[in-house]
PDB file of N, CA and C in Angstrom:
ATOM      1  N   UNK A   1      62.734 -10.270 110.132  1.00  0.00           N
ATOM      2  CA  UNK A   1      63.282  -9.472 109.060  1.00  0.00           C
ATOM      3  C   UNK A   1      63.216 -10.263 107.755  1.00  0.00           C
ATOM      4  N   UNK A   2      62.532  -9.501 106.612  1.00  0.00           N
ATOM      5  CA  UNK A   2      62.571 -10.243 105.081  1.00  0.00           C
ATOM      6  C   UNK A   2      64.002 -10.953 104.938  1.00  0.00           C
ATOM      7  N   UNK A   3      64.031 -11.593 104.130  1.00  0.00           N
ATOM      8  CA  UNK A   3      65.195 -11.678 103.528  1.00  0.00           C
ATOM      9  C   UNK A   3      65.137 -11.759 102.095  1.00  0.00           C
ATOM     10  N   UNK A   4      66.064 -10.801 101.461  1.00  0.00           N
ATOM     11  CA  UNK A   4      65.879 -10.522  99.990  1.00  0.00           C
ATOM     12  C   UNK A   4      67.342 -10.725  99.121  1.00  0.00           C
ATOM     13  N   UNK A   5      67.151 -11.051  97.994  1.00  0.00           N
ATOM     14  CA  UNK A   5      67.882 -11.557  97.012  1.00  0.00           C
ATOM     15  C   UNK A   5      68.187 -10.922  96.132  1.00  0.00           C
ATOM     16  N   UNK A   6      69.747 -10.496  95.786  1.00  0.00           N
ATOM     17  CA  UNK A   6      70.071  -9.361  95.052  1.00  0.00           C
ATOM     18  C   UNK A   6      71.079 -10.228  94.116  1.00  0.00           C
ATOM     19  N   UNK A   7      71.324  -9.670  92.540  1.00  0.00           N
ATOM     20  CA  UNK A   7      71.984 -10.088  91.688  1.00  0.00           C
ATOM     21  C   UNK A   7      72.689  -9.218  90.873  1.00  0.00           C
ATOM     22  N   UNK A   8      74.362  -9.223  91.242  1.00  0.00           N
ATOM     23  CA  UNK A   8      75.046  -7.986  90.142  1.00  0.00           C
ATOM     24  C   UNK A   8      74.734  -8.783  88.604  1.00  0.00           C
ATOM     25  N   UNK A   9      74.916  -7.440  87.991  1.00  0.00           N
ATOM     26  CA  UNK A   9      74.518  -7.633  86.344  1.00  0.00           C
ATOM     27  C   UNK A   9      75.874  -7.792  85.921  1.00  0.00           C
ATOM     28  N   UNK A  10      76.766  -7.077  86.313  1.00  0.00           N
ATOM     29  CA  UNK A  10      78.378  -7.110  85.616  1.00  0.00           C
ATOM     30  C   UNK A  10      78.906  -8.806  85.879  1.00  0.00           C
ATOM     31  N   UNK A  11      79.076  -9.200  86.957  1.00  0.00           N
ATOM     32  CA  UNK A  11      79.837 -10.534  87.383  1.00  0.00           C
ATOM     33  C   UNK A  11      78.948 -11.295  87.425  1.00  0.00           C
ATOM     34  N   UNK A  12      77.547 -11.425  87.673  1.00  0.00           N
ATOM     35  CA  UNK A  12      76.354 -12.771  87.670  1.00  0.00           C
ATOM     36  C   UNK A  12      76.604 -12.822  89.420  1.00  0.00           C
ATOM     37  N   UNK A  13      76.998 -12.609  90.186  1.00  0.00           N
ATOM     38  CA  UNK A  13      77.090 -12.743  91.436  1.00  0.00           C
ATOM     39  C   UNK A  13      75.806 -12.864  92.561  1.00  0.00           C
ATOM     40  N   UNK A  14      75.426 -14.011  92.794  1.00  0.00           N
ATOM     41  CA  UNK A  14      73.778 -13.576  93.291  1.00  0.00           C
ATOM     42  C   UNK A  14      73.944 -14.162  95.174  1.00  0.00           C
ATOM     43  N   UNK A  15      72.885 -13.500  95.924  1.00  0.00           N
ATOM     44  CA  UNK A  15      73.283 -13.528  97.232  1.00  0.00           C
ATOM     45  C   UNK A  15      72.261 -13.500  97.901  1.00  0.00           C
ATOM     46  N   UNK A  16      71.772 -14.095  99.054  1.00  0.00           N
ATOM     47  CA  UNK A  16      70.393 -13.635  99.747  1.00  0.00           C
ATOM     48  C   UNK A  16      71.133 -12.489 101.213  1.00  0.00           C
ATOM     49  N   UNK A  17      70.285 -11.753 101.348  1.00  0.00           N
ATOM     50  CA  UNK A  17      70.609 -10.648 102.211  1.00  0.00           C
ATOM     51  C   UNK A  17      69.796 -10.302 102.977  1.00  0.00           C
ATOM     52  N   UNK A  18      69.553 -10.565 104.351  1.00  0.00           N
ATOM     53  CA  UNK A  18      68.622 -10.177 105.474  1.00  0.00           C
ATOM     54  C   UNK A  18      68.374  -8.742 105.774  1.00  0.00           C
ATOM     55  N   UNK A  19      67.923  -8.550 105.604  1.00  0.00           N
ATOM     56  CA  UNK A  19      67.692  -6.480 105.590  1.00  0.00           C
ATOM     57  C   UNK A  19      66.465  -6.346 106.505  1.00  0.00           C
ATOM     58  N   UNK A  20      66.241  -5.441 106.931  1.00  0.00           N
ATOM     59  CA  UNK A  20      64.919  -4.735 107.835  1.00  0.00           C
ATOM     60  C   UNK A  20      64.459  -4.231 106.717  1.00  0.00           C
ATOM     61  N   UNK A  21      62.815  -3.868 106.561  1.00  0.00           N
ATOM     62  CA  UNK A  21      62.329  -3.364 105.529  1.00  0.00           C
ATOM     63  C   UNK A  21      62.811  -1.851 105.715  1.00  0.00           C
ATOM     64  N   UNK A  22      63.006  -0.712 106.555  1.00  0.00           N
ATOM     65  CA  UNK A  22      63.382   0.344 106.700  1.00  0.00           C
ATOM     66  C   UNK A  22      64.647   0.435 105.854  1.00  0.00           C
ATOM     67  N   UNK A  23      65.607  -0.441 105.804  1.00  0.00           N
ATOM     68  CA  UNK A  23      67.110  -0.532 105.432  1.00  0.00           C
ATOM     69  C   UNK A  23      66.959  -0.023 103.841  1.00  0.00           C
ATOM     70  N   UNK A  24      68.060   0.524 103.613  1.00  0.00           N
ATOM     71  CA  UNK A  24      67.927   1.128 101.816  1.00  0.00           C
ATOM     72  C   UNK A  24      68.983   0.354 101.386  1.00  0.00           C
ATOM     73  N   UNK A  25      68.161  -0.143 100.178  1.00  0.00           N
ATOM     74  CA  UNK A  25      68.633  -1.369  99.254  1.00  0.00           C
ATOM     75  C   UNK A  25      70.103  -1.135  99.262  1.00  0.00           C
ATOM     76  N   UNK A  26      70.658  -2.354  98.979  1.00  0.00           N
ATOM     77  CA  UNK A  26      71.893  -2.302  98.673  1.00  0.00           C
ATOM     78  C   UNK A  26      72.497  -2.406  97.151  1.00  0.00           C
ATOM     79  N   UNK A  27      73.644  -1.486  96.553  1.00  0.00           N
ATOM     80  CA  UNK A  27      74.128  -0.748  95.260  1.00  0.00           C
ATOM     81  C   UNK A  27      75.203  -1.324  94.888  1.00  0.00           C
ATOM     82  N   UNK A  28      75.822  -1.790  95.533  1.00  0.00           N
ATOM     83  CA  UNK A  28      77.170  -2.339  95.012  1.00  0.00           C
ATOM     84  C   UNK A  28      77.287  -3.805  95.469  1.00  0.00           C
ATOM     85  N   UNK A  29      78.116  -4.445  94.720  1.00  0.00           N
ATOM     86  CA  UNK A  29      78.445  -5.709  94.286  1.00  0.00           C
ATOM     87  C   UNK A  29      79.344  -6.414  95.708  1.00  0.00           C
ATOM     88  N   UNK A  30      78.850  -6.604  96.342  1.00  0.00           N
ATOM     89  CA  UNK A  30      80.011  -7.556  97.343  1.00  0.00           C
ATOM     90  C   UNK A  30      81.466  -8.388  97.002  1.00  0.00           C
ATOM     91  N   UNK A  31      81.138  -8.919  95.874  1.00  0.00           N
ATOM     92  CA  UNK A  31      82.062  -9.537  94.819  1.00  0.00           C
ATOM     93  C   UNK A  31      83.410  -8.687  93.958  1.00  0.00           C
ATOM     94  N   UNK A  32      82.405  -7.904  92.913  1.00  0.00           N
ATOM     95  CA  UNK A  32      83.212  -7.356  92.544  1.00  0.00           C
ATOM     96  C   UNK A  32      83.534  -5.638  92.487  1.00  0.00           C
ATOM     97  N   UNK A  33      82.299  -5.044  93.776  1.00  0.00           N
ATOM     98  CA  UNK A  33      82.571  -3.996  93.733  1.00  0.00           C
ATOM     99  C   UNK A  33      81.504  -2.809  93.062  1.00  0.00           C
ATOM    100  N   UNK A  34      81.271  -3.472  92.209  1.00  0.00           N
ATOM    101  CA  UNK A  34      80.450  -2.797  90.936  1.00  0.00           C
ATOM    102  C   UNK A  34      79.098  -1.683  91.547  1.00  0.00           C
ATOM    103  N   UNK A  35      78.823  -1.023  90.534  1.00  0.00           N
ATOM    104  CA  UNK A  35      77.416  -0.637  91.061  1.00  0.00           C
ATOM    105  C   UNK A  35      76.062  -1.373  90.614  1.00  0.00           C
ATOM    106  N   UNK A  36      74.998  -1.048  90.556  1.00  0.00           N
ATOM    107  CA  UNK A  36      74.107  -1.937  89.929  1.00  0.00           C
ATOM    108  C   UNK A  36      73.785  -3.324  90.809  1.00  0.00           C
ATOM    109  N   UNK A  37      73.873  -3.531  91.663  1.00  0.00           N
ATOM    110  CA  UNK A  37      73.748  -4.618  92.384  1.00  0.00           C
ATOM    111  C   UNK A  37      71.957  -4.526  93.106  1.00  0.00           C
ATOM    112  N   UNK A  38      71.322  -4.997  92.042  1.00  0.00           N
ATOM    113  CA  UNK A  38      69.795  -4.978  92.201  1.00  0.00           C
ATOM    114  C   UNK A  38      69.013  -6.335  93.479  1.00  0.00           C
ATOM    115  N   UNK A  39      68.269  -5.369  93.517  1.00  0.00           N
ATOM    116  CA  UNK A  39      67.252  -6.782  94.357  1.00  0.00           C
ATOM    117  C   UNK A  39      66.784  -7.557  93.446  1.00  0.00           C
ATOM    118  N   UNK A  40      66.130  -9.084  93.465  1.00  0.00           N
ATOM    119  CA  UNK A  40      65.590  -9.727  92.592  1.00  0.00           C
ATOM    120  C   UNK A  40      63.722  -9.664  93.328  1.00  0.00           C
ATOM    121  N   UNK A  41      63.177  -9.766  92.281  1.00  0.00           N
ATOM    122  CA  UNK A  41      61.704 -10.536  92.509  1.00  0.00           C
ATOM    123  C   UNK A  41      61.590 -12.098  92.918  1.00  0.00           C
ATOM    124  N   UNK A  42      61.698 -12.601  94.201  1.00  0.00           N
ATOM    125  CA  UNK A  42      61.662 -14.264  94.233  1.00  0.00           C
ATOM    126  C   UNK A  42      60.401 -14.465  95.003  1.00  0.00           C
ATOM    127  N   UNK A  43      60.052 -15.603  94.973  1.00  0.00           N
ATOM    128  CA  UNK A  43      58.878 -16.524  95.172  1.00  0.00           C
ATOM    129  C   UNK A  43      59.174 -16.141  97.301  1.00  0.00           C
ATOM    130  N   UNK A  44      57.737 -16.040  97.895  1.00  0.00           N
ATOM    131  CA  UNK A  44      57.948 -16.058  99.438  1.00  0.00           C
ATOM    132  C   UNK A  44      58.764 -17.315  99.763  1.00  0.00           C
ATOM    133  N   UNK A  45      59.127 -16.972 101.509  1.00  0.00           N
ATOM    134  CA  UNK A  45      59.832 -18.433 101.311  1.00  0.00           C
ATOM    135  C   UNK A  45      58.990 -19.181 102.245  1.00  0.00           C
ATOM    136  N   UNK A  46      57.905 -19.236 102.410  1.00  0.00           N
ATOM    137  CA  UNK A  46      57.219 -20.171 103.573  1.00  0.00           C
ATOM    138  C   UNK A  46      55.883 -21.167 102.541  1.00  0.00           C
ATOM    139  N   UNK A  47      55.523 -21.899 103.507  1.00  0.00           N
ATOM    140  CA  UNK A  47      54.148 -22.557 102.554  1.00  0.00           C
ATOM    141  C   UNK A  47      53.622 -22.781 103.694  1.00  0.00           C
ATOM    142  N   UNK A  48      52.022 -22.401 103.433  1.00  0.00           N
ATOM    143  CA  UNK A  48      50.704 -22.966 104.624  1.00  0.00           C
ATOM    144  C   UNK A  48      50.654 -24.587 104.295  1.00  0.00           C
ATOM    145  N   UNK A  49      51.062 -25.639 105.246  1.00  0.00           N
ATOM    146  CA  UNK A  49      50.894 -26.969 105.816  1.00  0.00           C
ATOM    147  C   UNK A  49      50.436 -27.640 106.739  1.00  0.00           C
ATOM    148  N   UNK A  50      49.729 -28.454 106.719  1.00  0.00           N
ATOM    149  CA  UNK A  50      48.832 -28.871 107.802  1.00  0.00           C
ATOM    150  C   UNK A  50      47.724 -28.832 108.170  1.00  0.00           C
ATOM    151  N   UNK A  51      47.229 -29.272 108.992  1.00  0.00           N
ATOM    152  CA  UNK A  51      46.071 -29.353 109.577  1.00  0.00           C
ATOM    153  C   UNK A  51      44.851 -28.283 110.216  1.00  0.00           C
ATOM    154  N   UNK A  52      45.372 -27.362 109.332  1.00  0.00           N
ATOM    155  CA  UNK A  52      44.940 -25.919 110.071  1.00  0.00           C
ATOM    156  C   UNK A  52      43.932 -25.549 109.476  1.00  0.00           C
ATOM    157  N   UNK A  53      43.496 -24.557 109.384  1.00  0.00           N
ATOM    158  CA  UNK A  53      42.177 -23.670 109.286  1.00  0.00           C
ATOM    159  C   UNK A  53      42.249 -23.470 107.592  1.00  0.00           C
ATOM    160  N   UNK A  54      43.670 -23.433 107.183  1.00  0.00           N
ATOM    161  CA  UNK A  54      43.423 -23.500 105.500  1.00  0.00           C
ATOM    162  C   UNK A  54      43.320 -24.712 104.594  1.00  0.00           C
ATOM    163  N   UNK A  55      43.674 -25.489 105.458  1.00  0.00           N
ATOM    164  CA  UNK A  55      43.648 -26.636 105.290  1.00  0.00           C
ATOM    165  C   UNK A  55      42.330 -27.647 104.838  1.00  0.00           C
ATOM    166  N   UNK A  56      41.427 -27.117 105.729  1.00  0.00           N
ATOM    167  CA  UNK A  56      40.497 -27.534 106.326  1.00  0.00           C
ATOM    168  C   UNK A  56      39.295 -27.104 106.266  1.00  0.00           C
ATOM    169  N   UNK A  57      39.093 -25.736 105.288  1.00  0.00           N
ATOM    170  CA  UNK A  57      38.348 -25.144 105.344  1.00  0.00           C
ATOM    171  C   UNK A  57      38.117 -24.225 104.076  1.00  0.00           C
ATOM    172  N   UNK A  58      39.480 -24.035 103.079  1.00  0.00           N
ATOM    173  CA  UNK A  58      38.940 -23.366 102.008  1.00  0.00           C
ATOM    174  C   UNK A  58      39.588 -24.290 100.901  1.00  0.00           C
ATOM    175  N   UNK A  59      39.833 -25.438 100.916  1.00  0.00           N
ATOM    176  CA  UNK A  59      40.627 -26.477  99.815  1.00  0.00           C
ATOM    177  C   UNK A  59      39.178 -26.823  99.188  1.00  0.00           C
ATOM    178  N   UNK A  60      39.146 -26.740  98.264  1.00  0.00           N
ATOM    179  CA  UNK A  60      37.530 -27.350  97.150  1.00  0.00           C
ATOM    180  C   UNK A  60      37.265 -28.616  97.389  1.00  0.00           C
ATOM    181  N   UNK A  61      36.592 -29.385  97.150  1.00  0.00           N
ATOM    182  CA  UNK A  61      36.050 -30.658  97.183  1.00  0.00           C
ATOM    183  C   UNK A  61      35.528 -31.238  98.036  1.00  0.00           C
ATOM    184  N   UNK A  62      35.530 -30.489  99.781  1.00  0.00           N
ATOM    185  CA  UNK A  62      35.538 -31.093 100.829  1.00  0.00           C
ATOM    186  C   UNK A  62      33.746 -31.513 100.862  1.00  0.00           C
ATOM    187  N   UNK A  63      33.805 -32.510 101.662  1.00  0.00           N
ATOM    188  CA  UNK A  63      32.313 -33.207 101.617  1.00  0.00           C
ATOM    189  C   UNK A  63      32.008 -32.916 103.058  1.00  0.00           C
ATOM    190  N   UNK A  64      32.357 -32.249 104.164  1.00  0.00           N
ATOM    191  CA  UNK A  64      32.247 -31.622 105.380  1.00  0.00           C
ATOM    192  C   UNK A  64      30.430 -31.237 105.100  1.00  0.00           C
ATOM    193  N   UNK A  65      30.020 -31.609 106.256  1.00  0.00           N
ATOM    194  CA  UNK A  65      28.279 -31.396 106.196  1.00  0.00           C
ATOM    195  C   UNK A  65      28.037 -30.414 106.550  1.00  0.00           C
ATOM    196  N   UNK A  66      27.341 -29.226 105.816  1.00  0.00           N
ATOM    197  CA  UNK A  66      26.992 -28.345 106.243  1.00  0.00           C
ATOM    198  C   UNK A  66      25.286 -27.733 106.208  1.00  0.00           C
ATOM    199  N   UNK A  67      24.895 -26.476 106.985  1.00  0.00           N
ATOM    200  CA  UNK A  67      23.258 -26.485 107.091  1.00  0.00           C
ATOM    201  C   UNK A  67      22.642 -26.758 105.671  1.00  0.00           C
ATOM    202  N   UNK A  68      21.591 -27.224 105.873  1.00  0.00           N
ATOM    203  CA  UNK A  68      20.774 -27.488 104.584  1.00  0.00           C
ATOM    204  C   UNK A  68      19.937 -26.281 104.186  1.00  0.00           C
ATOM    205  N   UNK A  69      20.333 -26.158 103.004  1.00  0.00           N
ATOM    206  CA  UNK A  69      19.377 -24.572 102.475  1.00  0.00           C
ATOM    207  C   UNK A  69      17.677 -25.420 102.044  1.00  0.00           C
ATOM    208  N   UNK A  70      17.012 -26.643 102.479  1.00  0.00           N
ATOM    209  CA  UNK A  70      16.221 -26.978 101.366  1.00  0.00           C
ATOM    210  C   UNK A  70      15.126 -26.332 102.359  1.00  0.00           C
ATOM    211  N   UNK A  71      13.802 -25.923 101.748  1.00  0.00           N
ATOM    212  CA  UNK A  71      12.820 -25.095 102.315  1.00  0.00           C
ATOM    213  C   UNK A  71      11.270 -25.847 102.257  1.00  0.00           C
ATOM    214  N   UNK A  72      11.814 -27.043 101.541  1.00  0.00           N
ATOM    215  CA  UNK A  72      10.215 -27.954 101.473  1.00  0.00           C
ATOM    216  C   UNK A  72      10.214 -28.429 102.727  1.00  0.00           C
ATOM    217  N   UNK A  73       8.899 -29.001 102.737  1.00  0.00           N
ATOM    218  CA  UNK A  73       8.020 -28.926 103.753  1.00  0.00           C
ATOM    219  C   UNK A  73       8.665 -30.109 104.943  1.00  0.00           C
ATOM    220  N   UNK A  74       8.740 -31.334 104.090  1.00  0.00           N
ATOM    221  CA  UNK A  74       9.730 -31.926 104.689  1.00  0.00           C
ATOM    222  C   UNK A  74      10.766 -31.989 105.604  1.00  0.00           C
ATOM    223  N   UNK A  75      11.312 -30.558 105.427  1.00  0.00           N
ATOM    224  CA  UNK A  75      12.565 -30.570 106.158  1.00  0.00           C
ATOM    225  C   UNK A  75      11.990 -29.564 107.425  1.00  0.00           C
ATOM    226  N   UNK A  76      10.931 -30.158 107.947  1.00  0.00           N
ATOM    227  CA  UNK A  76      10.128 -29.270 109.232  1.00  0.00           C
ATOM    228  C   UNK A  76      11.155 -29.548 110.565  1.00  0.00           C
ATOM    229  N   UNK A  77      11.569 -29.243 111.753  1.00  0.00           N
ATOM    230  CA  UNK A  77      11.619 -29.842 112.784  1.00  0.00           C
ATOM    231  C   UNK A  77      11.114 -30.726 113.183  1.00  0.00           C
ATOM    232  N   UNK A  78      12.314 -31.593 113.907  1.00  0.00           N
ATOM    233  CA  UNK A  78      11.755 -33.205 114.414  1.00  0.00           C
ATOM    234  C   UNK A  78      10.933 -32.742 115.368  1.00  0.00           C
ATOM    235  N   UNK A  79      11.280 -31.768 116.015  1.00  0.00           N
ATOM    236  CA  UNK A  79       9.961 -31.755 117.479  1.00  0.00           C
ATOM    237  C   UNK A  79       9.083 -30.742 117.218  1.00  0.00           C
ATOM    238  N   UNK A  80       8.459 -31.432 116.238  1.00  0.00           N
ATOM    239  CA  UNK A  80       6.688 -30.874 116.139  1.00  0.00           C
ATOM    240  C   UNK A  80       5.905 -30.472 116.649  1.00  0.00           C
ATOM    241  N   UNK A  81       6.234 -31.390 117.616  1.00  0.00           N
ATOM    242  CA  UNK A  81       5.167 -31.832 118.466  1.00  0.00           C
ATOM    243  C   UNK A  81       4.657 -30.352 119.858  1.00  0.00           C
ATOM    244  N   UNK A  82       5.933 -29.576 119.983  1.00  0.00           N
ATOM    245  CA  UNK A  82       5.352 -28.103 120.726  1.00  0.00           C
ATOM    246  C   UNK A  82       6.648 -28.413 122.069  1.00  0.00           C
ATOM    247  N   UNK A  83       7.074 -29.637 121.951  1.00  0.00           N
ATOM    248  CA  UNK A  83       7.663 -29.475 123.445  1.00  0.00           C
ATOM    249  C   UNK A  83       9.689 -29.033 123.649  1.00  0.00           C
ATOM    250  N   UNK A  84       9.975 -28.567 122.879  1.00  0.00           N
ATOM    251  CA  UNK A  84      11.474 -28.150 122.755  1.00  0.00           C
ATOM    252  C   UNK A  84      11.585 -26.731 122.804  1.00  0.00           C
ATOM    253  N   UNK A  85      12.892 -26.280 122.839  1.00  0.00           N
ATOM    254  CA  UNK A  85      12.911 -24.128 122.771  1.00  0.00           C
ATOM    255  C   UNK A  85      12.946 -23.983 121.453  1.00  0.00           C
ATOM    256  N   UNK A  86      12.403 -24.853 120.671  1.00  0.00           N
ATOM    257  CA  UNK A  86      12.313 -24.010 119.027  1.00  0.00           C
ATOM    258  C   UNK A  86      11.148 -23.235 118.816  1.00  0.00           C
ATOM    259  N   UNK A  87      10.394 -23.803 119.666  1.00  0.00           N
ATOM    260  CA  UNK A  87       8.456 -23.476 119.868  1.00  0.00           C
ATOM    261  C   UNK A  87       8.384 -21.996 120.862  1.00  0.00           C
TER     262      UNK A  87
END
């Protein structure tokens, strides 16, 4: 279940509140009663860490070797020669 963050405007009263997304927002002030007791916009609360697949795989700079696009002649197969399953 989210958990979301609501702030009355009358008293400054602010609160985090576990709700099911189905649940209809909550209107009044726990504090002082009031109406107007809004949800806020806040930042998620988790962060991707570690060693994982985002980690590891879409961060910029990485020097990880990957296939060579070059098409000169040079870069032929080592086994030339006819005797491997590339032939």
């Amino acid at each position: 279940m989210p958990i979301y963050e609501y702030r009355c405007p009358s008293c400054g009263f602010q609160k985090e509140h576990l709700q099911k997304m189905s649940d209809e927002p909550l209107s009044s002030c726990p504090s002082c009663g009031a109406t107007g007791y809004a949800k806020l916009l806040s930042a998620a609360g988790f962060q991707l860490k570690g060693t994982g697949w985002y980690a590891t795989d879409f961060k910029g700079g990485s020097t990880a070797s990957s296939p060579s696009t070059d098409s000169s002649p040079s870069s032929a197969p080592a086994c030339a020669g006819g005797g491997c399953a590339c032939h």
